[in-house]
Protein backbone atom coordinates (compact mmCIF):
# COMPACT_ATOMS: atom_id res chain seq x y z
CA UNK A 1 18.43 -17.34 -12.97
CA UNK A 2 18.63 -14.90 -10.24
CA UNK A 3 15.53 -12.94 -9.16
CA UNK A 4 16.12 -9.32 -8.43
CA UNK A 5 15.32 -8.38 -4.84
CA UNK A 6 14.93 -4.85 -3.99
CA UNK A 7 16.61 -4.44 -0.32
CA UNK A 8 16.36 -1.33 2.08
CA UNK A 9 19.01 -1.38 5.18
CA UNK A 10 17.89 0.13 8.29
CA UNK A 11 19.32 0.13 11.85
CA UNK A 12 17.60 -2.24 13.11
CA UNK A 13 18.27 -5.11 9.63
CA UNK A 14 17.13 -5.26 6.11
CA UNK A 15 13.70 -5.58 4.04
CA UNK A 16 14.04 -7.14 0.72
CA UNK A 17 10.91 -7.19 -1.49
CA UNK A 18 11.43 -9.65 -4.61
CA UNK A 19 10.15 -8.98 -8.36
CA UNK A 20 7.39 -11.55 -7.29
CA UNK A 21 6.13 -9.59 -4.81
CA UNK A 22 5.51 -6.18 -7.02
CA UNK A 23 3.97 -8.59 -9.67
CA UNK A 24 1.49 -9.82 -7.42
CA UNK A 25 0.76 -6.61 -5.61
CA UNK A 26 0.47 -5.37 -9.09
CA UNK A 27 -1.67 -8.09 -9.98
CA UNK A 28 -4.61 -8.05 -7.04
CA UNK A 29 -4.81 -4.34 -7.79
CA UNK A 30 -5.37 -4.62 -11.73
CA UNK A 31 -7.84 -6.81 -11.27
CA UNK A 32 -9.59 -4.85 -8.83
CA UNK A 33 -10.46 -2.12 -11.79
CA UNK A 34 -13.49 -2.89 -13.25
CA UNK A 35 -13.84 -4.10 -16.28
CA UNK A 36 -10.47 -6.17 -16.54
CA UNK A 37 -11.93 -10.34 -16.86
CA UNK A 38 -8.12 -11.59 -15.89
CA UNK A 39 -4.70 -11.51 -17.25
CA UNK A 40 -3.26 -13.11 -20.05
CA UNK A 41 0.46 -15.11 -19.77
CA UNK A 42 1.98 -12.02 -22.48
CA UNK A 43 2.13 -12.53 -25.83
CA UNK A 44 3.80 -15.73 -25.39
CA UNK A 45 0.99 -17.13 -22.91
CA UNK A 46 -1.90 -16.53 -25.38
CA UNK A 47 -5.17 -14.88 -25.21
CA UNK A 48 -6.44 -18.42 -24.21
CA UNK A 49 -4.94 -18.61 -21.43
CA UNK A 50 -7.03 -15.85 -19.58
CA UNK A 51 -6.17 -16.48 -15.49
CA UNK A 52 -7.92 -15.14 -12.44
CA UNK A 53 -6.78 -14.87 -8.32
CA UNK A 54 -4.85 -18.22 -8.70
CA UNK A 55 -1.43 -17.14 -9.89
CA UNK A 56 -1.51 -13.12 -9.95
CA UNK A 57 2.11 -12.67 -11.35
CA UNK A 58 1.25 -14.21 -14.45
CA UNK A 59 0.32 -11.74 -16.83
CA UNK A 60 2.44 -9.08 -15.18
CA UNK A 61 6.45 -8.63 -16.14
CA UNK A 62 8.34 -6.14 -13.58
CA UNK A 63 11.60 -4.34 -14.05
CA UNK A 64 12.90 -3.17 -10.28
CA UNK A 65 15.56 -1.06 -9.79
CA UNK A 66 17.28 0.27 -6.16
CA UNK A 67 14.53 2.92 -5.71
CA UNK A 68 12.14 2.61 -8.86
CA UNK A 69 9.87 0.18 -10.58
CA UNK A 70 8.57 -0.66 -14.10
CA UNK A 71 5.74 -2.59 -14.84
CA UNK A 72 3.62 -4.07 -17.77
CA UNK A 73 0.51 -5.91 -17.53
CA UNK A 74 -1.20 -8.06 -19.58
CA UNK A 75 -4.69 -7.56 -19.40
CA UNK A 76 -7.83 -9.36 -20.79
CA UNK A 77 -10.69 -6.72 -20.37
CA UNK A 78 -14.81 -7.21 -20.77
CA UNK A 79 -16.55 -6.47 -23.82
CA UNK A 80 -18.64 -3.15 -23.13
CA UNK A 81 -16.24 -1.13 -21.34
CA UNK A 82 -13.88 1.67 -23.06
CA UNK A 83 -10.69 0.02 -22.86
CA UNK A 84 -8.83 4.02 -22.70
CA UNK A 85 -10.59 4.02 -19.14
CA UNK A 86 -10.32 0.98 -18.01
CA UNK A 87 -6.51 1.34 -18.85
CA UNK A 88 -6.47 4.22 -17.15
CA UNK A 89 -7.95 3.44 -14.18
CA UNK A 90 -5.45 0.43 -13.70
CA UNK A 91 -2.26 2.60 -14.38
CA UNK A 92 -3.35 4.70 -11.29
CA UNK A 93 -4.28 1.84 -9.16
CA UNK A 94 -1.36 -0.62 -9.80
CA UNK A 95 0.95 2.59 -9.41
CA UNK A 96 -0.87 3.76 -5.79
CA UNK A 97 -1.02 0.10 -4.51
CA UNK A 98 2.83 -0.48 -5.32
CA UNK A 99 4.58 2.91 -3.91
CA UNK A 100 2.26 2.76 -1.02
CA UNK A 101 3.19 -1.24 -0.21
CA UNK A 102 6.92 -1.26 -0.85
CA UNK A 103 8.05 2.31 -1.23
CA UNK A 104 9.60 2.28 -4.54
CA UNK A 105 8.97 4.84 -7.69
CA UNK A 106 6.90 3.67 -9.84
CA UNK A 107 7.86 4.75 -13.01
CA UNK A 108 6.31 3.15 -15.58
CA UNK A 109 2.60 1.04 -15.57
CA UNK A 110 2.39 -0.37 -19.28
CA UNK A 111 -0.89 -1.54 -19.96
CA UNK A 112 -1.21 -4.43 -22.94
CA UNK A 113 -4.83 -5.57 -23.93
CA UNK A 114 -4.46 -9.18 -24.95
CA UNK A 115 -8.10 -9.94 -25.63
CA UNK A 116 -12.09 -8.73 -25.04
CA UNK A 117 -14.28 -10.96 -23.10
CA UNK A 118 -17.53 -11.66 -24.80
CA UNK A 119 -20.44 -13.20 -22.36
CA UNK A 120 -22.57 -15.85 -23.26
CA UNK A 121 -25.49 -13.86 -22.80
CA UNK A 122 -23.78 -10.65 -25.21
CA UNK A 123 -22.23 -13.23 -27.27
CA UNK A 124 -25.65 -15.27 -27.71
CA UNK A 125 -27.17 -11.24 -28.54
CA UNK A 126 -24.18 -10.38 -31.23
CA UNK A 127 -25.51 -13.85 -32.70
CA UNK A 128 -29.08 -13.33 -33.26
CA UNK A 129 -28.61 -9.24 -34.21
CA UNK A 130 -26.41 -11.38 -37.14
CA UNK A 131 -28.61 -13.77 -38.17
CA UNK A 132 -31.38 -10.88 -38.15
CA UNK A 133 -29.75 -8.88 -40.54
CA UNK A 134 -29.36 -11.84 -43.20
């Protein structure tokens, strides 16, 4: 399987920026937005699998073209926040951190929401509030 590689020929040689690159750029910057716990492998990786800095393409699936990118991540996000704005907030942020880095179009920043994280302490709360009301 060949990976695409986005290439830009200059006088001087040629830059080539891989799929894997975007992802992870992508990646780092999604999980700078607060409120997003880690991403999730896609629907085929599972909601278990929830990962953090150690392997930031998982969880993200770019399409690259000549000039213009798409993107969909797969995000876990933390109970409490309003998923529409945390969403949001990582559309702009992937989209900034990718045309500023490698200069293609972004066209595209799907957001998926595999899964809420629940705390100990909030899930330990949800618990007692349950057992309260019995």
């Amino acid at each position: 399987m060949e990976e695409n590689v986005q290439s830009v020929v200059n006088e001087i040689g040629a830059i080539k920026i891989t799929d894997e690159v975007v992802a992870i750029i992508a990646g780092i910057a999604a999980m700078e937005v607060p409120g997003v716990t880690g991403m999730s492998g896609g629907i085929a990786g599972g909601i278990a699998e929830a990962l953090g800095r150690k392997n930031l393409s998982k969880g993200v699936k770019v399409e690259v073209g000549e000039k213009e990118a798409a993107i969909d991540l797969y995000i876990i996000v933390d109970y409490g926040y309003r998923i529409p704005d945390v969403a949001w907030s990582i559309q702009e942020k992937v989209k900034r951190a990718v045309e500023d880095m490698t200069g293609l179009n972004v066209v595209e920043v799907n957001i998926h929401i595999q899964g809420v994280n629940i705390e100990r302490d909030h899930k330990k709360e949800l618990l007692e509030e349950q057992t309260k009301s019995k």
